[in-house]
C-alpha atoms as a PDB file:
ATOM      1  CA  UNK A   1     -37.463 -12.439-106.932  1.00  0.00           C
ATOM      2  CA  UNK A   2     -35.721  -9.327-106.931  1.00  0.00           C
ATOM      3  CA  UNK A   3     -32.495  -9.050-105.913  1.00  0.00           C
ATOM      4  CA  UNK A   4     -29.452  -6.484-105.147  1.00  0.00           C
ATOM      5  CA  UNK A   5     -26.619  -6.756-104.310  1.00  0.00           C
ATOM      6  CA  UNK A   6     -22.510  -5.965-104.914  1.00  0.00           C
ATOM      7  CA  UNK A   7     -21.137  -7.811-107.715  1.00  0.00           C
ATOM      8  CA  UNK A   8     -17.443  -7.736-109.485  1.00  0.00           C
ATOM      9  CA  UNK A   9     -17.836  -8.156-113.453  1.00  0.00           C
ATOM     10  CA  UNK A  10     -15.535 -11.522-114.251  1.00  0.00           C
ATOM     11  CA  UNK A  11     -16.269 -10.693-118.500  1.00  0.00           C
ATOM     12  CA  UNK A  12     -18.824  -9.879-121.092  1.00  0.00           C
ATOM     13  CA  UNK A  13     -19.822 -11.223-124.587  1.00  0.00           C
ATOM     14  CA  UNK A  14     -22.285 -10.145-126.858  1.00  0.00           C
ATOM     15  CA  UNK A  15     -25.448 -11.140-127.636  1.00  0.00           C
ATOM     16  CA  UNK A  16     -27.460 -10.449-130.999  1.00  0.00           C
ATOM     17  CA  UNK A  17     -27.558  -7.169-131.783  1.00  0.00           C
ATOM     18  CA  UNK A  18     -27.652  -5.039-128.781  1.00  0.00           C
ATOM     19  CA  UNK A  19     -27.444  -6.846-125.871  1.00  0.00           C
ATOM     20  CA  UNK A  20     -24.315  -8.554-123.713  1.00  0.00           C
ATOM     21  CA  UNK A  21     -24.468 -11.224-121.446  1.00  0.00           C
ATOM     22  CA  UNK A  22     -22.010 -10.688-118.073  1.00  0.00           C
ATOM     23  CA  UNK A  23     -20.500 -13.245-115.729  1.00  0.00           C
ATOM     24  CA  UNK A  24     -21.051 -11.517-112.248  1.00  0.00           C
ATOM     25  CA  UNK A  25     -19.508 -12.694-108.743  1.00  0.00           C
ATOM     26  CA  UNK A  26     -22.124 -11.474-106.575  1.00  0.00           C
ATOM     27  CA  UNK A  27     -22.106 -11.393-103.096  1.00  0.00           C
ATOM     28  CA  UNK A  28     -25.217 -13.009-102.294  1.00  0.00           C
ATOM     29  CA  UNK A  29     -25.371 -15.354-105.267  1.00  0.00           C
ATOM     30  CA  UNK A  30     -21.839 -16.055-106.054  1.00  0.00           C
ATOM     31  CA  UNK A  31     -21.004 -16.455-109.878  1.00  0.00           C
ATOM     32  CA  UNK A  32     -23.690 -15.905-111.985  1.00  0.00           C
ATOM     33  CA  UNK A  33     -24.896 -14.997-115.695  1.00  0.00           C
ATOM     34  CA  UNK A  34     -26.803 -11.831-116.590  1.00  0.00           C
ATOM     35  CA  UNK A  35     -28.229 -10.162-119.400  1.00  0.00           C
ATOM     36  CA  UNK A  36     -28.400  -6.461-120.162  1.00  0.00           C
ATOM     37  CA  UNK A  37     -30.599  -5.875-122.695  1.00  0.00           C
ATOM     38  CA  UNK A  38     -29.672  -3.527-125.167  1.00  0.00           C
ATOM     39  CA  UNK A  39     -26.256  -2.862-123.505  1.00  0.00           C
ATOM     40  CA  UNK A  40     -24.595  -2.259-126.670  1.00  0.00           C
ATOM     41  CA  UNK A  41     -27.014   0.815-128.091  1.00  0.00           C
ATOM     42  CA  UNK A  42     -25.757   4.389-127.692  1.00  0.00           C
ATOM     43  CA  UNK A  43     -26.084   6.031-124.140  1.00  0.00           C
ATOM     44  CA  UNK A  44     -27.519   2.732-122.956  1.00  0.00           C
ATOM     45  CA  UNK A  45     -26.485   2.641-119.267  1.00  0.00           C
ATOM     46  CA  UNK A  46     -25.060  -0.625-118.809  1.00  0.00           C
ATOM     47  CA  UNK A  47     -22.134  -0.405-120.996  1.00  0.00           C
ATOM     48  CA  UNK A  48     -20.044   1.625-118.440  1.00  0.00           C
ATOM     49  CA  UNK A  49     -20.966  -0.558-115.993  1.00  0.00           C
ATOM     50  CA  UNK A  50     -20.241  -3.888-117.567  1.00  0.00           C
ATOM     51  CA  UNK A  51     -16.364  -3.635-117.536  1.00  0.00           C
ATOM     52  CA  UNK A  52     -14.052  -6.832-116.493  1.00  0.00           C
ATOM     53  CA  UNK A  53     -12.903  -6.158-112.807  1.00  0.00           C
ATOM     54  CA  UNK A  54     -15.262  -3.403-112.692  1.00  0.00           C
ATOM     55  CA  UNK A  55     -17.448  -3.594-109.093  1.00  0.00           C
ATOM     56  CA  UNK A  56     -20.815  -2.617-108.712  1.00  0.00           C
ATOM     57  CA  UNK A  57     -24.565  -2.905-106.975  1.00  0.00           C
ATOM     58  CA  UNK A  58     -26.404  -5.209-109.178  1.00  0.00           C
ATOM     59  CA  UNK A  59     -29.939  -5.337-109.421  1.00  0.00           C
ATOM     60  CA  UNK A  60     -31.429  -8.377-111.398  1.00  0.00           C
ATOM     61  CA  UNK A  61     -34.653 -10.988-111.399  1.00  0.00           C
ATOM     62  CA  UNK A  62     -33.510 -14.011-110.154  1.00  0.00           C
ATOM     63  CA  UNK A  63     -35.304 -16.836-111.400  1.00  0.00           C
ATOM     64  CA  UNK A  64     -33.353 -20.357-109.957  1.00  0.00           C
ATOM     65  CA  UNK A  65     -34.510 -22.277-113.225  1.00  0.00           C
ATOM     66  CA  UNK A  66     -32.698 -19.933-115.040  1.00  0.00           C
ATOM     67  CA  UNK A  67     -29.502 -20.244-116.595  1.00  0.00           C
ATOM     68  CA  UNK A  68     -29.207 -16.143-117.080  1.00  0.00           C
ATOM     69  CA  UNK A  69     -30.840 -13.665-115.100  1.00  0.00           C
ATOM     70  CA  UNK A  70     -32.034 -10.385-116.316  1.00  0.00           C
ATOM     71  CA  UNK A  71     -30.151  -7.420-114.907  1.00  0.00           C
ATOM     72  CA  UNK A  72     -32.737  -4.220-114.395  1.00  0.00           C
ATOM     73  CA  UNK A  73     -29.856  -2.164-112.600  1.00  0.00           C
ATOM     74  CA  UNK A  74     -26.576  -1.691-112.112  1.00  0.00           C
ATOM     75  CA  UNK A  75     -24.649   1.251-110.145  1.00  0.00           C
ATOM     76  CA  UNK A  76     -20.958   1.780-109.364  1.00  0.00           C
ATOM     77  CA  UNK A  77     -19.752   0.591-105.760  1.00  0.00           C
ATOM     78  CA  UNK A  78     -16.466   2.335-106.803  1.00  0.00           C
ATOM     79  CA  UNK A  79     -15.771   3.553-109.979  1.00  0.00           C
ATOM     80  CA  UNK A  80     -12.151   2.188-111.661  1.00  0.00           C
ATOM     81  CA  UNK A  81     -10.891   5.076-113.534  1.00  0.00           C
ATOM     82  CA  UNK A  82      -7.302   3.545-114.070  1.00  0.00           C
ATOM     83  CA  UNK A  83      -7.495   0.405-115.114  1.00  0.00           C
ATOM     84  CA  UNK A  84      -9.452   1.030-118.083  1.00  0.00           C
ATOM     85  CA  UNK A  85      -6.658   3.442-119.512  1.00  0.00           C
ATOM     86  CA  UNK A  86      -3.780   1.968-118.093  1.00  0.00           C
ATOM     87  CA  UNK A  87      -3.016  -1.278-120.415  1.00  0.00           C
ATOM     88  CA  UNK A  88      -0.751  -3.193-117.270  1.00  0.00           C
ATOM     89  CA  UNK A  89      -3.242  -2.915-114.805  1.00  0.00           C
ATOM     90  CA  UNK A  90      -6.368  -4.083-117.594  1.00  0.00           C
ATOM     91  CA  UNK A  91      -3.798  -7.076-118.942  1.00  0.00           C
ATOM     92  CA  UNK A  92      -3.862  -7.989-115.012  1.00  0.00           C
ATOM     93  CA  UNK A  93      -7.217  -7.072-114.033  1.00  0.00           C
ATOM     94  CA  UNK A  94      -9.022  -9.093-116.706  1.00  0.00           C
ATOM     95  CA  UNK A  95      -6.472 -12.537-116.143  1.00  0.00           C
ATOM     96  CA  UNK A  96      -7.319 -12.211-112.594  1.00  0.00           C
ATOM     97  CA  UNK A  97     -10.927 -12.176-113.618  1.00  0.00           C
ATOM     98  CA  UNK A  98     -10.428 -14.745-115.977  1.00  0.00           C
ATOM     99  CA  UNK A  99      -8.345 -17.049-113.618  1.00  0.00           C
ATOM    100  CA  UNK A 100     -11.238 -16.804-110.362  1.00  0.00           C
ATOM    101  CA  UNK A 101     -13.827 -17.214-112.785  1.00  0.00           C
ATOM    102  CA  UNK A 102     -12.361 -20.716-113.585  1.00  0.00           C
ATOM    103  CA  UNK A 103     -11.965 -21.073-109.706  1.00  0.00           C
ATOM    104  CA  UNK A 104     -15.380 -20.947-109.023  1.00  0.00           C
ATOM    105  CA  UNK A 105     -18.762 -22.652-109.441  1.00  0.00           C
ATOM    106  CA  UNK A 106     -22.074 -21.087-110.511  1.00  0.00           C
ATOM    107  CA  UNK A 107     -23.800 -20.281-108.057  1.00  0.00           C
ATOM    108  CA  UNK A 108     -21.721 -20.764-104.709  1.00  0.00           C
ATOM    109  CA  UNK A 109     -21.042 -17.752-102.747  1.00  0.00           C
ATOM    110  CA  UNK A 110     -17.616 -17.419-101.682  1.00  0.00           C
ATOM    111  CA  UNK A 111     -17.470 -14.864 -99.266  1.00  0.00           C
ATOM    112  CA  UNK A 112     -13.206 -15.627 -98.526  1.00  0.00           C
ATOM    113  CA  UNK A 113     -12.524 -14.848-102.109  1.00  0.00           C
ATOM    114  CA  UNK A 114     -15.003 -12.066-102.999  1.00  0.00           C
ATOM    115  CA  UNK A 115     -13.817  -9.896-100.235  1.00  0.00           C
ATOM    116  CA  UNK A 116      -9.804 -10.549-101.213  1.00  0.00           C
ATOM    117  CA  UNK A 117     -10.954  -8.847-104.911  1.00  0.00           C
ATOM    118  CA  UNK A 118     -13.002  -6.054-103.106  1.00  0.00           C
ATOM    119  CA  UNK A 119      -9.807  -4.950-101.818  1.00  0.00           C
ATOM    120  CA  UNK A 120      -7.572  -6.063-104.250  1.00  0.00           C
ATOM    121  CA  UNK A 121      -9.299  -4.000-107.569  1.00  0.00           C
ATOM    122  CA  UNK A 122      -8.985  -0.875-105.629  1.00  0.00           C
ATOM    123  CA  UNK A 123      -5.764  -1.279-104.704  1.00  0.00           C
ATOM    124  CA  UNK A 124      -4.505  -1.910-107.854  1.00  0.00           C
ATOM    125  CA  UNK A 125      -6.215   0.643-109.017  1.00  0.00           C
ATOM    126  CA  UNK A 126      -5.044   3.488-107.118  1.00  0.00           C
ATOM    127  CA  UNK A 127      -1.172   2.404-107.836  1.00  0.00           C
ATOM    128  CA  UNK A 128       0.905   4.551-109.610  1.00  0.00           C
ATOM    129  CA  UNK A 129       3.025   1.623-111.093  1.00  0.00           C
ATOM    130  CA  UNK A 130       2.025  -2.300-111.091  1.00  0.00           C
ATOM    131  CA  UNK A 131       4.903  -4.639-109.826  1.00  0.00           C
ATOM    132  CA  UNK A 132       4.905  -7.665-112.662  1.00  0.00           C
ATOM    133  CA  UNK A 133       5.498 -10.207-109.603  1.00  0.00           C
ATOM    134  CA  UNK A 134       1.391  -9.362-107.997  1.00  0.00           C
ATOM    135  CA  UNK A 135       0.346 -12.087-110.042  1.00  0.00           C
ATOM    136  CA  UNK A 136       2.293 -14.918-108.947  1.00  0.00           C
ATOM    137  CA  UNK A 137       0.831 -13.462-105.197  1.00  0.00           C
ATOM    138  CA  UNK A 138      -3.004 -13.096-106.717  1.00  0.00           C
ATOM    139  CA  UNK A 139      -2.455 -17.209-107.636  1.00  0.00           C
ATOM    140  CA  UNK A 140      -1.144 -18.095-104.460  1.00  0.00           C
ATOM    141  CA  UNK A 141      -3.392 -16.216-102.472  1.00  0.00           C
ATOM    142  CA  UNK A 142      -6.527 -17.343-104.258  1.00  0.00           C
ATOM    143  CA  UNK A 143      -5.322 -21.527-104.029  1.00  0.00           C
ATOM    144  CA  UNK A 144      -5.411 -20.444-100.257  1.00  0.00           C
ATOM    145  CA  UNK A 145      -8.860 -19.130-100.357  1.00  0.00           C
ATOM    146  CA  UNK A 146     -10.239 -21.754-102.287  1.00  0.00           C
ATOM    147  CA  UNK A 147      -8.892 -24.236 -99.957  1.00  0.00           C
ATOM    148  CA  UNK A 148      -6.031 -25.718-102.103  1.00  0.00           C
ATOM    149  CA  UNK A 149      -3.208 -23.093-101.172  1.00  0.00           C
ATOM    150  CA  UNK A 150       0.250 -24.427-100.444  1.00  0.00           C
ATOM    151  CA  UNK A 151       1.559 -25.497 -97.145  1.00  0.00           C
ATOM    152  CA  UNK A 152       5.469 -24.560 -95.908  1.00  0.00           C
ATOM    153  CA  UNK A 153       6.890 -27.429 -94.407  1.00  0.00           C
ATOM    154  CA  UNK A 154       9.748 -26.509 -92.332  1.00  0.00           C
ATOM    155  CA  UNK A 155      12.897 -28.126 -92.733  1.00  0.00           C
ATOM    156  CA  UNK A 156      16.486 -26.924 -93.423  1.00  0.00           C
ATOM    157  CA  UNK A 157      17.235 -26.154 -96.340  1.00  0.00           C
ATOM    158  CA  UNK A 158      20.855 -25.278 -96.838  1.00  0.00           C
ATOM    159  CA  UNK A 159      20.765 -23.925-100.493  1.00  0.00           C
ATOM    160  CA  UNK A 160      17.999 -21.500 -99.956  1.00  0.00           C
ATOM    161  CA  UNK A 161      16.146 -22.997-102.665  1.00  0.00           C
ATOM    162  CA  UNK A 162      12.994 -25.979-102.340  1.00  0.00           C
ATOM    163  CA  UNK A 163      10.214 -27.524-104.667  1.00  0.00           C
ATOM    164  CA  UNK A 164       6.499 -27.058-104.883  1.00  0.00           C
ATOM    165  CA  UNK A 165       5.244 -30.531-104.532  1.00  0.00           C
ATOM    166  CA  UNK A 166       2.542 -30.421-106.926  1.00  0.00           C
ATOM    167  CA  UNK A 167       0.429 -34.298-105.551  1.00  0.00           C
ATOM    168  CA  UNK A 168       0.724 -33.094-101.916  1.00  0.00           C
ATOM    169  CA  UNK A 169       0.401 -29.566-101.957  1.00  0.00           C
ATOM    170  CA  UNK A 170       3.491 -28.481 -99.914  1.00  0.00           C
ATOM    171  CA  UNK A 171       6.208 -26.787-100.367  1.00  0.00           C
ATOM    172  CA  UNK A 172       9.634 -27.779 -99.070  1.00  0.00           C
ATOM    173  CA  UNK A 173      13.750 -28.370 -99.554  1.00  0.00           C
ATOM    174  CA  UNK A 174      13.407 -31.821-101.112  1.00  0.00           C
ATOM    175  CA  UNK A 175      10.969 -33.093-103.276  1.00  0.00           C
ATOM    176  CA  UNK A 176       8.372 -35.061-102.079  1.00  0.00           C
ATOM    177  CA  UNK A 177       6.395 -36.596-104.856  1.00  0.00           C
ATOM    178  CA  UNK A 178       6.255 -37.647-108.448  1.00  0.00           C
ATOM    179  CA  UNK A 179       5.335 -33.866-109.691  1.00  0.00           C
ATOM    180  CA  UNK A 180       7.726 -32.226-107.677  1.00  0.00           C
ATOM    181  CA  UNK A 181       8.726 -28.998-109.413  1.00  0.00           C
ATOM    182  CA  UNK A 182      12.160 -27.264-108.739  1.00  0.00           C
ATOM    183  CA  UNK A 183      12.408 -23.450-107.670  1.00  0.00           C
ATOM    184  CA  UNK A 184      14.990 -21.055-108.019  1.00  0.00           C
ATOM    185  CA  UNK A 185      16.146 -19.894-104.763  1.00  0.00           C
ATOM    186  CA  UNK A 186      14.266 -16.138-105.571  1.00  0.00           C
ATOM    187  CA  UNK A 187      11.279 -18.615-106.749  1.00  0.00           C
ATOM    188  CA  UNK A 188      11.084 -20.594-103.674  1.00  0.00           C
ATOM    189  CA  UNK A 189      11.491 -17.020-101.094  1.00  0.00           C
ATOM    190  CA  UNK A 190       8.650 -15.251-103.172  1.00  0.00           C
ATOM    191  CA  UNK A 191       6.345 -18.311-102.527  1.00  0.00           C
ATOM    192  CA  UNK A 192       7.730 -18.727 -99.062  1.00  0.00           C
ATOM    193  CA  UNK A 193       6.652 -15.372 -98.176  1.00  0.00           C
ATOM    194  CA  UNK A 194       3.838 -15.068 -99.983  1.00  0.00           C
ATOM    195  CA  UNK A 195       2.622 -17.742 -97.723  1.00  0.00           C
ATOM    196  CA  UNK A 196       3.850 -16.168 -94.611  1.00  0.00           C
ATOM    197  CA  UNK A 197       3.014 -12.880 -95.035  1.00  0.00           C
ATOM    198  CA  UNK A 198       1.177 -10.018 -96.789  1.00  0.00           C
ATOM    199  CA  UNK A 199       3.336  -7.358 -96.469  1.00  0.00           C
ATOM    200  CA  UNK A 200       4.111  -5.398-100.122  1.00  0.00           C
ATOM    201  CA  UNK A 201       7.845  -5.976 -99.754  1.00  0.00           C
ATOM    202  CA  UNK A 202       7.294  -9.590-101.714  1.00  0.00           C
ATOM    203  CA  UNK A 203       7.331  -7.384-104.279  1.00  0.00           C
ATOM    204  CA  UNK A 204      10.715  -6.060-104.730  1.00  0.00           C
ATOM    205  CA  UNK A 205      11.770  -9.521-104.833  1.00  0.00           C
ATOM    206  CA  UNK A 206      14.159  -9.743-107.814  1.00  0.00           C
ATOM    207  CA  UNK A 207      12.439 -12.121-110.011  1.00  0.00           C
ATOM    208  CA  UNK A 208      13.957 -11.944-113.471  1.00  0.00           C
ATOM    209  CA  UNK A 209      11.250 -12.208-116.332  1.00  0.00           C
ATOM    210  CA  UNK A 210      12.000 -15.968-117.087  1.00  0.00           C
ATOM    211  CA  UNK A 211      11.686 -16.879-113.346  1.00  0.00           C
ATOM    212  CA  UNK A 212       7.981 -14.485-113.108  1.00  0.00           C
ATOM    213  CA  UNK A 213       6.922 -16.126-116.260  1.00  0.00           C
ATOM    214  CA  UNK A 214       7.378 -20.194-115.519  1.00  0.00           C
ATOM    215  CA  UNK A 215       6.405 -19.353-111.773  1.00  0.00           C
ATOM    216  CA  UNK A 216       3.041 -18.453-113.173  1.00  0.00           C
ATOM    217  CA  UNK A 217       3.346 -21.644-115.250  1.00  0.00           C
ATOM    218  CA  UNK A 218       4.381 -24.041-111.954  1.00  0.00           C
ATOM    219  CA  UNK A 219       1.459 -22.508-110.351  1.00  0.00           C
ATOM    220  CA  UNK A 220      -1.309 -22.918-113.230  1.00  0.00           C
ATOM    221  CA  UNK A 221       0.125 -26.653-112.996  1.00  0.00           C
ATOM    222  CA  UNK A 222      -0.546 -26.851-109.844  1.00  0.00           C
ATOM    223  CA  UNK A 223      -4.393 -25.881-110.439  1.00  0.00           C
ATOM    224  CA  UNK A 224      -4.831 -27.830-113.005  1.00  0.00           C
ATOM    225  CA  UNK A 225      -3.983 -30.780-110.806  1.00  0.00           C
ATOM    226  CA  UNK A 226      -5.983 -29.866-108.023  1.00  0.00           C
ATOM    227  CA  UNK A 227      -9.283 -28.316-110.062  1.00  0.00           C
ATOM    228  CA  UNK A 228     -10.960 -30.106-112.648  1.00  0.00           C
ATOM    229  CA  UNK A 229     -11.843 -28.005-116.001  1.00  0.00           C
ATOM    230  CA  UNK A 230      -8.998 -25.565-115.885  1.00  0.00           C
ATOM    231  CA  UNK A 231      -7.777 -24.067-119.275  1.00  0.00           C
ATOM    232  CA  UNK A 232      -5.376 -22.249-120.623  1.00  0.00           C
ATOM    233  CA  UNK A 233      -6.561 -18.434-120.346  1.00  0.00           C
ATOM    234  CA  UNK A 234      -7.263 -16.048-123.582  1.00  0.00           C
ATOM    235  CA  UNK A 235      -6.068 -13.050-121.680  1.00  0.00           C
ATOM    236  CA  UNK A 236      -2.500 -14.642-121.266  1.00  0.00           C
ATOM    237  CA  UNK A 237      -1.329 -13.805-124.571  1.00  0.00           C
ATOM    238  CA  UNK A 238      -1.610  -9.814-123.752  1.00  0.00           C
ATOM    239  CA  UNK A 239      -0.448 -10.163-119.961  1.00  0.00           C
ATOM    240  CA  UNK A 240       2.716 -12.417-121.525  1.00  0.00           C
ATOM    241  CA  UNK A 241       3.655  -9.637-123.979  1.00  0.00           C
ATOM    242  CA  UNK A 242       3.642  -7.080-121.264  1.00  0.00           C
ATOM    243  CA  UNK A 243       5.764  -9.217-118.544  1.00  0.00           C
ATOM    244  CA  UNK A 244       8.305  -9.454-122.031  1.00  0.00           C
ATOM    245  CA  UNK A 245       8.517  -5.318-122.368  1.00  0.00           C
END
């Protein structure tokens, strides 16, 4: 069966000499492997296409016993000029990819979370400058999305601070379980209203470099609890260095 349909490239590898096998999020299909054969030769027309966080209309034979499907066609739903020059936006682009890809299962569409990147790519895309604290928000937002995200409990909380309570998925002034993790009061307000709202002032919150970088870490901890198979990503190392300059 033929099918067609829009797609976001999650990553590439190659395979033999001229071809590359893609990880696709398709619309209709959800996550899914392709091959383009002979992606890798001069002019061919699939490299350009095949780009992590790149989206497109995919055409491909879709044969269910089929592992990888064999992409015939492949043509830009909008075109990301930026983040393939601009090495913040690619560092965040491609551990975004890297992080939903882990999120998902072959071949389950996920309509929630495939619409959140269709805006999301070209957004970031057509941004002058990239605030360091949209990831934290991109992990948040996808644990809601998913089904998993974090529920505000409200309770007073004098000292402006509170714990993600990593067992029963809440977030609140006290701990409440065995893995509750402690957040510094900017910590705790970024989640807070990440949670609450969607509005791009979360992101003048003042989170100093240590606080970005082990909120990232509380919230990986959080899906590795809650989602079985989770690893450490390959892309971290280059988003890391660039959250350190």
């Amino acid at each position: 069966m033929i099918v067609k349909t829009p797609a976001i490239v999650f990553r590439t590898v190659d395979f033999k000499e001229s071809s590359i096998i893609a990880t696709l999020f398709t619309e209709s299909h959800g996550k899914i492997a392709v091959i383009a054969k002979g992606a890798r030769r001069p002019k061919n027309k699939f490299a350009a296409f095949l780009v992590p966080g790149q989206m497109i209309e995919a055409v491909f034979y879709h044969k269910p016993t089929r592992s990888v499907q064999t992409l015939s066609d492949a043509s830009y739903i909008q075109k990301m000029h930026s983040i393939r020059v601009d090495m913040e936006k690619m560092a965040l682009v491609v551990t975004t990819m890297e992080l939903t890809d882990q999120l998902l299962h072959e071949n389950e569409p996920n309509l929630p979370v495939f619409n959140f990147l269709l805006k999301m790519l070209p957004w970031v895309d057509g941004q002058d400058t990239i605030s360091k604290n949209i990831f934290p928000y991109i992990q948040i937002r996808l644990a809601q999305l998913i089904g998993i995200g974090l529920q505000p409990m409200e309770e007073h909380n004098s000292e402006n601070s509170g714990y993600i309570n990593i067992e029963s998925g809440t977030l609140t002034g006290t701990a409440r379980d065995n893995q509750s993790i402690r957040l510094t009061p900017n910590q705790y307000l970024f989640v807070s209203e990440s949670l609450q709202s969607m509005k791009s002032t979360i992101f003048e919150i003042d989170l100093s470099k240590t606080e970005l970088k082990d909120l990232i870490r509380h919230l990986d901890t959080y899906f590795k609890y809650h989602i079985e198979g989770i690893k450490p990503r390959r892309s971290d190392k280059i988003f890391e260095q660039l959250l350190t300059d």
